[in-house]
PDB file of N, CA and C in Angstrom:
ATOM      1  N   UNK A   1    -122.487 -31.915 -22.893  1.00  0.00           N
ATOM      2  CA  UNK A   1    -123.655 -31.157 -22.486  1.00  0.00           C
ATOM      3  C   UNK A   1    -123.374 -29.662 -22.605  1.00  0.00           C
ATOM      4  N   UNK A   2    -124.557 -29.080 -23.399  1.00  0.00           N
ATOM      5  CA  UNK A   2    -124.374 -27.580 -23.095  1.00  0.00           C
ATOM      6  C   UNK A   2    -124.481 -26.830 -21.923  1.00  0.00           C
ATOM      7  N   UNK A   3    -123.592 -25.382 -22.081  1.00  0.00           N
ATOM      8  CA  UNK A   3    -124.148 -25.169 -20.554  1.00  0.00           C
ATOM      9  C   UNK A   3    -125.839 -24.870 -20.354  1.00  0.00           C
ATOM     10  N   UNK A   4    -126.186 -24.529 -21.263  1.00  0.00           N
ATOM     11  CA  UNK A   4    -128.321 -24.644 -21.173  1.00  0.00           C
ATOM     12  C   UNK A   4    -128.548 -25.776 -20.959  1.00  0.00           C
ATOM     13  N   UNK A   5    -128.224 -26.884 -21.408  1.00  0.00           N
ATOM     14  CA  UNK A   5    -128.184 -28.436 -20.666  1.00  0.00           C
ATOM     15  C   UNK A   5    -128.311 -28.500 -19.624  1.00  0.00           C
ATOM     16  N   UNK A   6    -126.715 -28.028 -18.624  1.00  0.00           N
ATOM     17  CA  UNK A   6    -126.830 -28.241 -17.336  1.00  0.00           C
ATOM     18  C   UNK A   6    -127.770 -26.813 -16.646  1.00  0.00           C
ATOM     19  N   UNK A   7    -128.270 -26.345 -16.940  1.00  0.00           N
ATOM     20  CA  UNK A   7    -128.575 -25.138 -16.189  1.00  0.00           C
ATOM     21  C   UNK A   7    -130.332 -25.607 -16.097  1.00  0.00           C
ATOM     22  N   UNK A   8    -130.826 -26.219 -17.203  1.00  0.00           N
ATOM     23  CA  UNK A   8    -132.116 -26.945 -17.538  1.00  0.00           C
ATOM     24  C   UNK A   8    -131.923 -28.047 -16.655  1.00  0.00           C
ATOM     25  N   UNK A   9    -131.396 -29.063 -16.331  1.00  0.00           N
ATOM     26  CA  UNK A   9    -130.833 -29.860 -15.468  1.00  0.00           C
ATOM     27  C   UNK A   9    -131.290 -29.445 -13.715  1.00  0.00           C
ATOM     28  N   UNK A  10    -130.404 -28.177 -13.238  1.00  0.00           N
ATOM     29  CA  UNK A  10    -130.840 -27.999 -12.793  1.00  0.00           C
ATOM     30  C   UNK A  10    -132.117 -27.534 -11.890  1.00  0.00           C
ATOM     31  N   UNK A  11    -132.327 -26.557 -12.969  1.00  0.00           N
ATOM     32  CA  UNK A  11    -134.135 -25.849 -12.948  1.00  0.00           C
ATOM     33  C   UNK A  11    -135.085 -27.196 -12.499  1.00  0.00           C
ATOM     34  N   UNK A  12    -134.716 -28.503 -13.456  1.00  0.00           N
ATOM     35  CA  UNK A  12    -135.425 -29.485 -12.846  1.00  0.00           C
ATOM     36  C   UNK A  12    -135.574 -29.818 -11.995  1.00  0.00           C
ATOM     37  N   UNK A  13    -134.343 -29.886 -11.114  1.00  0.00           N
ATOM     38  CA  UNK A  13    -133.854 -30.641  -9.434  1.00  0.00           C
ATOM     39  C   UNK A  13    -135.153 -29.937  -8.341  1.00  0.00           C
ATOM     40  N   UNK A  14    -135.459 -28.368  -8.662  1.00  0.00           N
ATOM     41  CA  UNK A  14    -136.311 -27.390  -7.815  1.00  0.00           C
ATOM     42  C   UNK A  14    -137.402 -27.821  -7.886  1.00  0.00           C
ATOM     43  N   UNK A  15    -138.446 -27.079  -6.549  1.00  0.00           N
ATOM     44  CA  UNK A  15    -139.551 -27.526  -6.209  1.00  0.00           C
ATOM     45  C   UNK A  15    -140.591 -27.111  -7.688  1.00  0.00           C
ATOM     46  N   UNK A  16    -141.705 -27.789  -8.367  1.00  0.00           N
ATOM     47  CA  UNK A  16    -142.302 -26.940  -9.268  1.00  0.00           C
ATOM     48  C   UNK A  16    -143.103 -25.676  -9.052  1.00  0.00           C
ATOM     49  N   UNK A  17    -143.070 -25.178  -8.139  1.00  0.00           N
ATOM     50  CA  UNK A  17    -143.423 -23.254  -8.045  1.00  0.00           C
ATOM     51  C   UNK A  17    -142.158 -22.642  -8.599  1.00  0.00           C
ATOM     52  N   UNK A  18    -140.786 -22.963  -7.942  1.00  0.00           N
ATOM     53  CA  UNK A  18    -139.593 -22.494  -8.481  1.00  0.00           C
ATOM     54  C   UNK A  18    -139.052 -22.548  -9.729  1.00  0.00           C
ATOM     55  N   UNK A  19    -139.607 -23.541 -10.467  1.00  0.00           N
ATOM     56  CA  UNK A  19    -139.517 -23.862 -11.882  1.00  0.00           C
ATOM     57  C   UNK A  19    -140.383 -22.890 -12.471  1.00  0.00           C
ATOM     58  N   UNK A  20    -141.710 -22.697 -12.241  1.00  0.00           N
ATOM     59  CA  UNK A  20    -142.379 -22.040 -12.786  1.00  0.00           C
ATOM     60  C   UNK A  20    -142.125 -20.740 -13.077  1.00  0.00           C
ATOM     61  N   UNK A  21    -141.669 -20.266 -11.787  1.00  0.00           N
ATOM     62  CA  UNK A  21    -141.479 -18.953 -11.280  1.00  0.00           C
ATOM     63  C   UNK A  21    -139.946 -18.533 -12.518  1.00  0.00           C
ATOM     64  N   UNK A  22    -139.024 -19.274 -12.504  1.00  0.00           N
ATOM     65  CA  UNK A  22    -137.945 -19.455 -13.250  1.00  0.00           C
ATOM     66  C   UNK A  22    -138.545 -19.288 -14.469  1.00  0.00           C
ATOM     67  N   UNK A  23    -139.635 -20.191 -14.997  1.00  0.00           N
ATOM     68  CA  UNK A  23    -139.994 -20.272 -16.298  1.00  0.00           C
ATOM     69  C   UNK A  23    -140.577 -18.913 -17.173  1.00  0.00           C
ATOM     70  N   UNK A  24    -140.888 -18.337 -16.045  1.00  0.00           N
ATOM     71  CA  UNK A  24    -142.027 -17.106 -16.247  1.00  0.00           C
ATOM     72  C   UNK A  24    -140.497 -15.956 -16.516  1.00  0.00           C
ATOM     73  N   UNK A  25    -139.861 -15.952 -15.896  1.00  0.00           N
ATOM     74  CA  UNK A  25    -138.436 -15.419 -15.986  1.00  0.00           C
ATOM     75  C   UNK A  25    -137.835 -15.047 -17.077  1.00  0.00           C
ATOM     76  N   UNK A  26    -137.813 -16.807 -17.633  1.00  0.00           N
ATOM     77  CA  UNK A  26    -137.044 -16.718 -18.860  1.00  0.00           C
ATOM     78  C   UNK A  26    -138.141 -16.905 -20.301  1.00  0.00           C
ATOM     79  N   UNK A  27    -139.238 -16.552 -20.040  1.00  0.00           N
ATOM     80  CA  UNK A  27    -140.544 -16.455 -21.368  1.00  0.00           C
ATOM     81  C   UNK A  27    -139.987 -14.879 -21.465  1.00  0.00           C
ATOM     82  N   UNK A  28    -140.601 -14.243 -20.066  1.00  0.00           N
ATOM     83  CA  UNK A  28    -140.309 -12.717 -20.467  1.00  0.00           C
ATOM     84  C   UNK A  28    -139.038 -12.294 -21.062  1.00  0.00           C
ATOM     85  N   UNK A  29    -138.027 -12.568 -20.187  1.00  0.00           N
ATOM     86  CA  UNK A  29    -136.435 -12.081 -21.360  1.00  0.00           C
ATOM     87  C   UNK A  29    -136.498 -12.529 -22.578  1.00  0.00           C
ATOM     88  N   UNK A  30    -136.981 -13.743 -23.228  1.00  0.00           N
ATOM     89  CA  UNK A  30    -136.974 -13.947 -24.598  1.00  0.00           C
ATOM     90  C   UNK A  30    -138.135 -13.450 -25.295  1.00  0.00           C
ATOM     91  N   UNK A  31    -139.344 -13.075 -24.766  1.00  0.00           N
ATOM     92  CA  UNK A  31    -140.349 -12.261 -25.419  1.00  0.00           C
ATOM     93  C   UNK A  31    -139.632 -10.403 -25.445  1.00  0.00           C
ATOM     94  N   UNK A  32    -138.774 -10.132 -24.514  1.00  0.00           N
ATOM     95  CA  UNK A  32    -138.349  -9.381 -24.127  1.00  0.00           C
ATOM     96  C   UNK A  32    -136.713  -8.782 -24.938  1.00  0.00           C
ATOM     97  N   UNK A  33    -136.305  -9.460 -25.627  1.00  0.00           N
ATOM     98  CA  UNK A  33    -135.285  -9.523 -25.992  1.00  0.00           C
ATOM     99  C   UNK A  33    -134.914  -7.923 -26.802  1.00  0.00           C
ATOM    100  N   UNK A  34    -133.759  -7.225 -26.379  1.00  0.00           N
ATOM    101  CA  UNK A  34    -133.458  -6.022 -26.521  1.00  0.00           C
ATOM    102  C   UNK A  34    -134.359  -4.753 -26.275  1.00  0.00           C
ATOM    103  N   UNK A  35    -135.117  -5.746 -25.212  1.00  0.00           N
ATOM    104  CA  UNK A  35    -136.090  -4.567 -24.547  1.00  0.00           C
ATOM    105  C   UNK A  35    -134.527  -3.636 -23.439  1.00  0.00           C
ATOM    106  N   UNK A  36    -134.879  -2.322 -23.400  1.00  0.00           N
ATOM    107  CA  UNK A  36    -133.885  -1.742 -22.322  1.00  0.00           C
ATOM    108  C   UNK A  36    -134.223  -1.739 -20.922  1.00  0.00           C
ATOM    109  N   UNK A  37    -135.258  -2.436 -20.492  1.00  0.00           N
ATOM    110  CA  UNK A  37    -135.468  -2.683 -19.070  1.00  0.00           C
ATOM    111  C   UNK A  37    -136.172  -4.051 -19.110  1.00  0.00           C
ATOM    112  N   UNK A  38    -136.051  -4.448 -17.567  1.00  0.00           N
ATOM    113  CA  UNK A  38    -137.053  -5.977 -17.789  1.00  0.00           C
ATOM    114  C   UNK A  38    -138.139  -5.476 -16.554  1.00  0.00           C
ATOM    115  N   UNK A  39    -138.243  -4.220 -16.408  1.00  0.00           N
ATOM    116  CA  UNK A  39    -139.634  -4.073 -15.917  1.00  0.00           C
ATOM    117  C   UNK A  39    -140.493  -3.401 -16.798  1.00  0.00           C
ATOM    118  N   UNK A  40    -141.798  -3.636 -16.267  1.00  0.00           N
ATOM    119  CA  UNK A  40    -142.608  -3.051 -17.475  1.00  0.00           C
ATOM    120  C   UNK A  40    -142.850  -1.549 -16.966  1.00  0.00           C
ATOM    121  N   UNK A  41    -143.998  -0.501 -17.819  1.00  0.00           N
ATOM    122  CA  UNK A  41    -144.474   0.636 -17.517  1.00  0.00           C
ATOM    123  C   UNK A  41    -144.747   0.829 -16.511  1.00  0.00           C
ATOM    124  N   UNK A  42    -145.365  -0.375 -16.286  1.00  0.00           N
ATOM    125  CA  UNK A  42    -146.504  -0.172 -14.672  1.00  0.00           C
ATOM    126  C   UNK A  42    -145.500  -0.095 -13.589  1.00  0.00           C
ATOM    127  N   UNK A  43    -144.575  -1.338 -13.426  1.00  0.00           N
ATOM    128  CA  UNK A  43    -143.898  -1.232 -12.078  1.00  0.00           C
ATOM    129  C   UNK A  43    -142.941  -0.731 -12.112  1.00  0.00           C
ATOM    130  N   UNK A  44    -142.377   0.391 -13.654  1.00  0.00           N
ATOM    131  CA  UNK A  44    -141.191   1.576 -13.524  1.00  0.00           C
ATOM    132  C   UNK A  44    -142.117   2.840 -12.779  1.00  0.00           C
ATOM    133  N   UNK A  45    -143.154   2.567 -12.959  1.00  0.00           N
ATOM    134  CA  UNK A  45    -144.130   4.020 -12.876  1.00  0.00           C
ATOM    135  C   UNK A  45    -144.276   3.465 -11.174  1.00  0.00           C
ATOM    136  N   UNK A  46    -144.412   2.400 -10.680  1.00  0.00           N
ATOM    137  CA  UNK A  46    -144.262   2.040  -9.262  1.00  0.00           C
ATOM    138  C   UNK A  46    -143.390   2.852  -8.468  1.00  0.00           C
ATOM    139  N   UNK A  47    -141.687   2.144  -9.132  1.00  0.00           N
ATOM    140  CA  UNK A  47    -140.731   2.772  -8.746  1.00  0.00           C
ATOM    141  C   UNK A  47    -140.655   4.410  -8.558  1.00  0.00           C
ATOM    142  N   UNK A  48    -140.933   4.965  -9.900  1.00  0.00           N
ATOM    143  CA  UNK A  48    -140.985   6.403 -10.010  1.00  0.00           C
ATOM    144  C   UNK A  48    -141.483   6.838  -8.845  1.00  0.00           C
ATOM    145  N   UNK A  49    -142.995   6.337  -8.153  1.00  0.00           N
ATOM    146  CA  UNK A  49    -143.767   6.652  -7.605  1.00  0.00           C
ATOM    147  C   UNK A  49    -143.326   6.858  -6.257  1.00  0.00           C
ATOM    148  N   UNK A  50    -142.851   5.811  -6.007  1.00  0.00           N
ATOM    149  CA  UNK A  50    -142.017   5.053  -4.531  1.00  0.00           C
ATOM    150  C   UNK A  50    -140.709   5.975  -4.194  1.00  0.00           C
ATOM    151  N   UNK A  51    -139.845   6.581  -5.380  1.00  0.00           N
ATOM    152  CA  UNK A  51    -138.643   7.448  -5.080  1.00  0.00           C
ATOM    153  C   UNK A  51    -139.082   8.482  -5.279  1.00  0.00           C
ATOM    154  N   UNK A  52    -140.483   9.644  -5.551  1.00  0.00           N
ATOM    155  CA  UNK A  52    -140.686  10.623  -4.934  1.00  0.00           C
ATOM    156  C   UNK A  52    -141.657  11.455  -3.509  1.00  0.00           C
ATOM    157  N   UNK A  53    -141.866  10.002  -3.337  1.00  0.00           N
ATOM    158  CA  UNK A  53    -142.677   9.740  -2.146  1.00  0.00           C
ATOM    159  C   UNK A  53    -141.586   9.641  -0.754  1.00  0.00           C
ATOM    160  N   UNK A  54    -141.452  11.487  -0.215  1.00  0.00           N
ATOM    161  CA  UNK A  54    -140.330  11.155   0.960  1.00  0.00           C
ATOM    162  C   UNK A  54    -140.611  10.696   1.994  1.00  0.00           C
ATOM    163  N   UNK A  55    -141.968   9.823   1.853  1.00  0.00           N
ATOM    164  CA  UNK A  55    -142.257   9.394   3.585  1.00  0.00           C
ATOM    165  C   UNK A  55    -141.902   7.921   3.348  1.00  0.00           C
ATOM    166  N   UNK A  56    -141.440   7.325   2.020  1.00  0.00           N
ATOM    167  CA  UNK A  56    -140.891   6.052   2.083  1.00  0.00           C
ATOM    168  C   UNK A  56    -139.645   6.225   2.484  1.00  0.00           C
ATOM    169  N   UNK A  57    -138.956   4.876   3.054  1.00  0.00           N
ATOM    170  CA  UNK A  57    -137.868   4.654   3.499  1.00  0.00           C
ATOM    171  C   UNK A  57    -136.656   4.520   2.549  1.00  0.00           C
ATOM    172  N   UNK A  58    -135.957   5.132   3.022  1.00  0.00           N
ATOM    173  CA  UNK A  58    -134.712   4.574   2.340  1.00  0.00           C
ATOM    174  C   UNK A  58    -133.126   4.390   3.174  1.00  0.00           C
ATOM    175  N   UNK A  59    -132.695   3.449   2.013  1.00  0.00           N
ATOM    176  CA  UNK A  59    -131.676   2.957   2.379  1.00  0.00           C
ATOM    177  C   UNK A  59    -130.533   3.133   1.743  1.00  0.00           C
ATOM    178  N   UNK A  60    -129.350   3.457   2.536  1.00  0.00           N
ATOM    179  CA  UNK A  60    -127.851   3.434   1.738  1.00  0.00           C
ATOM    180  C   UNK A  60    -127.688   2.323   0.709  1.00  0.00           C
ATOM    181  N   UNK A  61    -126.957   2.261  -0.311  1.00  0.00           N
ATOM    182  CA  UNK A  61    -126.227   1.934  -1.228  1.00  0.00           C
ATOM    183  C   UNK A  61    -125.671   0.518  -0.271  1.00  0.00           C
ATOM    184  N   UNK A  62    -125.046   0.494   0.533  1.00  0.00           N
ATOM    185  CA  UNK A  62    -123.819  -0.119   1.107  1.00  0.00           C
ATOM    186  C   UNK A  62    -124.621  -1.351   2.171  1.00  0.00           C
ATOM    187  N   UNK A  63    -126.238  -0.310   2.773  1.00  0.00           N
ATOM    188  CA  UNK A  63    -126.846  -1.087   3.216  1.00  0.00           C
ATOM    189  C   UNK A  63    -127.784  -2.728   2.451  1.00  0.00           C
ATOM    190  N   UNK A  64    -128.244  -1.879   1.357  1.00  0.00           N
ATOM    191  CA  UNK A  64    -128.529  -2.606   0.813  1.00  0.00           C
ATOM    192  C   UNK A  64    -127.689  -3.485   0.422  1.00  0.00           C
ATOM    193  N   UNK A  65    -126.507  -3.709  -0.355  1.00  0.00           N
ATOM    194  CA  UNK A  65    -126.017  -4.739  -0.924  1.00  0.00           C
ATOM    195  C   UNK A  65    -125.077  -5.599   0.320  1.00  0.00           C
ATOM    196  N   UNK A  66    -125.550  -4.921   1.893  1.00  0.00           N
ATOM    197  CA  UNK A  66    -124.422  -5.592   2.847  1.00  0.00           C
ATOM    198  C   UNK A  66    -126.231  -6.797   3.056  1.00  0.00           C
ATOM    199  N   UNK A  67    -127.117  -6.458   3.312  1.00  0.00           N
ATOM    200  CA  UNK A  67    -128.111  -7.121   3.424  1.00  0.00           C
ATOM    201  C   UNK A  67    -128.647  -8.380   2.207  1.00  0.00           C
ATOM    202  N   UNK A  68    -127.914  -7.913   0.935  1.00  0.00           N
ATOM    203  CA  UNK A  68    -127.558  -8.905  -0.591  1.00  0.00           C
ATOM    204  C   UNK A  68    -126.701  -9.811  -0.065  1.00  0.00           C
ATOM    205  N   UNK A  69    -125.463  -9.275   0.668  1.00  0.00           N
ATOM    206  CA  UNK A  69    -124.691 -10.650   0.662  1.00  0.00           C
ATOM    207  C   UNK A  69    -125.436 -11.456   1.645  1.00  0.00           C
ATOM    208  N   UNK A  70    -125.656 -11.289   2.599  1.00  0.00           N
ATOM    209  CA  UNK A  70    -126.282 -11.726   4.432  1.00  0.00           C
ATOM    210  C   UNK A  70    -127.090 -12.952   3.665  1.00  0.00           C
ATOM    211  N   UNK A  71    -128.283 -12.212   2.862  1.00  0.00           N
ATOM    212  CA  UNK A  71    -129.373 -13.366   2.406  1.00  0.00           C
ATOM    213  C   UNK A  71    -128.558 -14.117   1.400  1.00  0.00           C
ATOM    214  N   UNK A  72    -127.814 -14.342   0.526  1.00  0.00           N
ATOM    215  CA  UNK A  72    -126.881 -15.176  -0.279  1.00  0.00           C
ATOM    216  C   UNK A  72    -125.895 -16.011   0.633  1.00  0.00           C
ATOM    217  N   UNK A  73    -125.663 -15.480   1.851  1.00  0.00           N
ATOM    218  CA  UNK A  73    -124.602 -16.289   2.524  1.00  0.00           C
ATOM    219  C   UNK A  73    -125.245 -17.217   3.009  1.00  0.00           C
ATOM    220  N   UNK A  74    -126.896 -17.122   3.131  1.00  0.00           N
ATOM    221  CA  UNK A  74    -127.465 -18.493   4.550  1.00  0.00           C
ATOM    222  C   UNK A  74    -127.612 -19.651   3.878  1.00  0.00           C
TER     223      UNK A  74
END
């Protein structure tokens, strides 16, 4: 078995929203392929929007990825 075998394998085992959601994932990276971002205009122009806007919140570097592991550990 390839590893796309088992990785398709799995995708199956998930509920079908999660498949979908997965599916929609991997249409865009391959419609997407040597694109230099995998967001589009709209939600870089979000971002843009969101990091010069100083009444949004922000967060440390350290916070964020200590809150990455927390949700990966449960």
């Amino acid at each position: 078995m390839t590893k796309l075998d088992l990785v398709l394998a799995r995708i199956r085992q998930l509920p079908p929203e999660q498949q979908e959601a997965l599916a929609e994932q991997i249409e865009y990276a391959l419609d997407h392929q040597g694109a230099d971002s995998l967001l589009t205009d709209a939600q870089w122009a979000e971002v843009e929007a969101a990091l010069a806007d100083d009444s949004e919140p922000v967060s440390p570097h350290e916070d964020v990825f200590a809150r990455l592991r927390n949700q990966t550990a449960k």
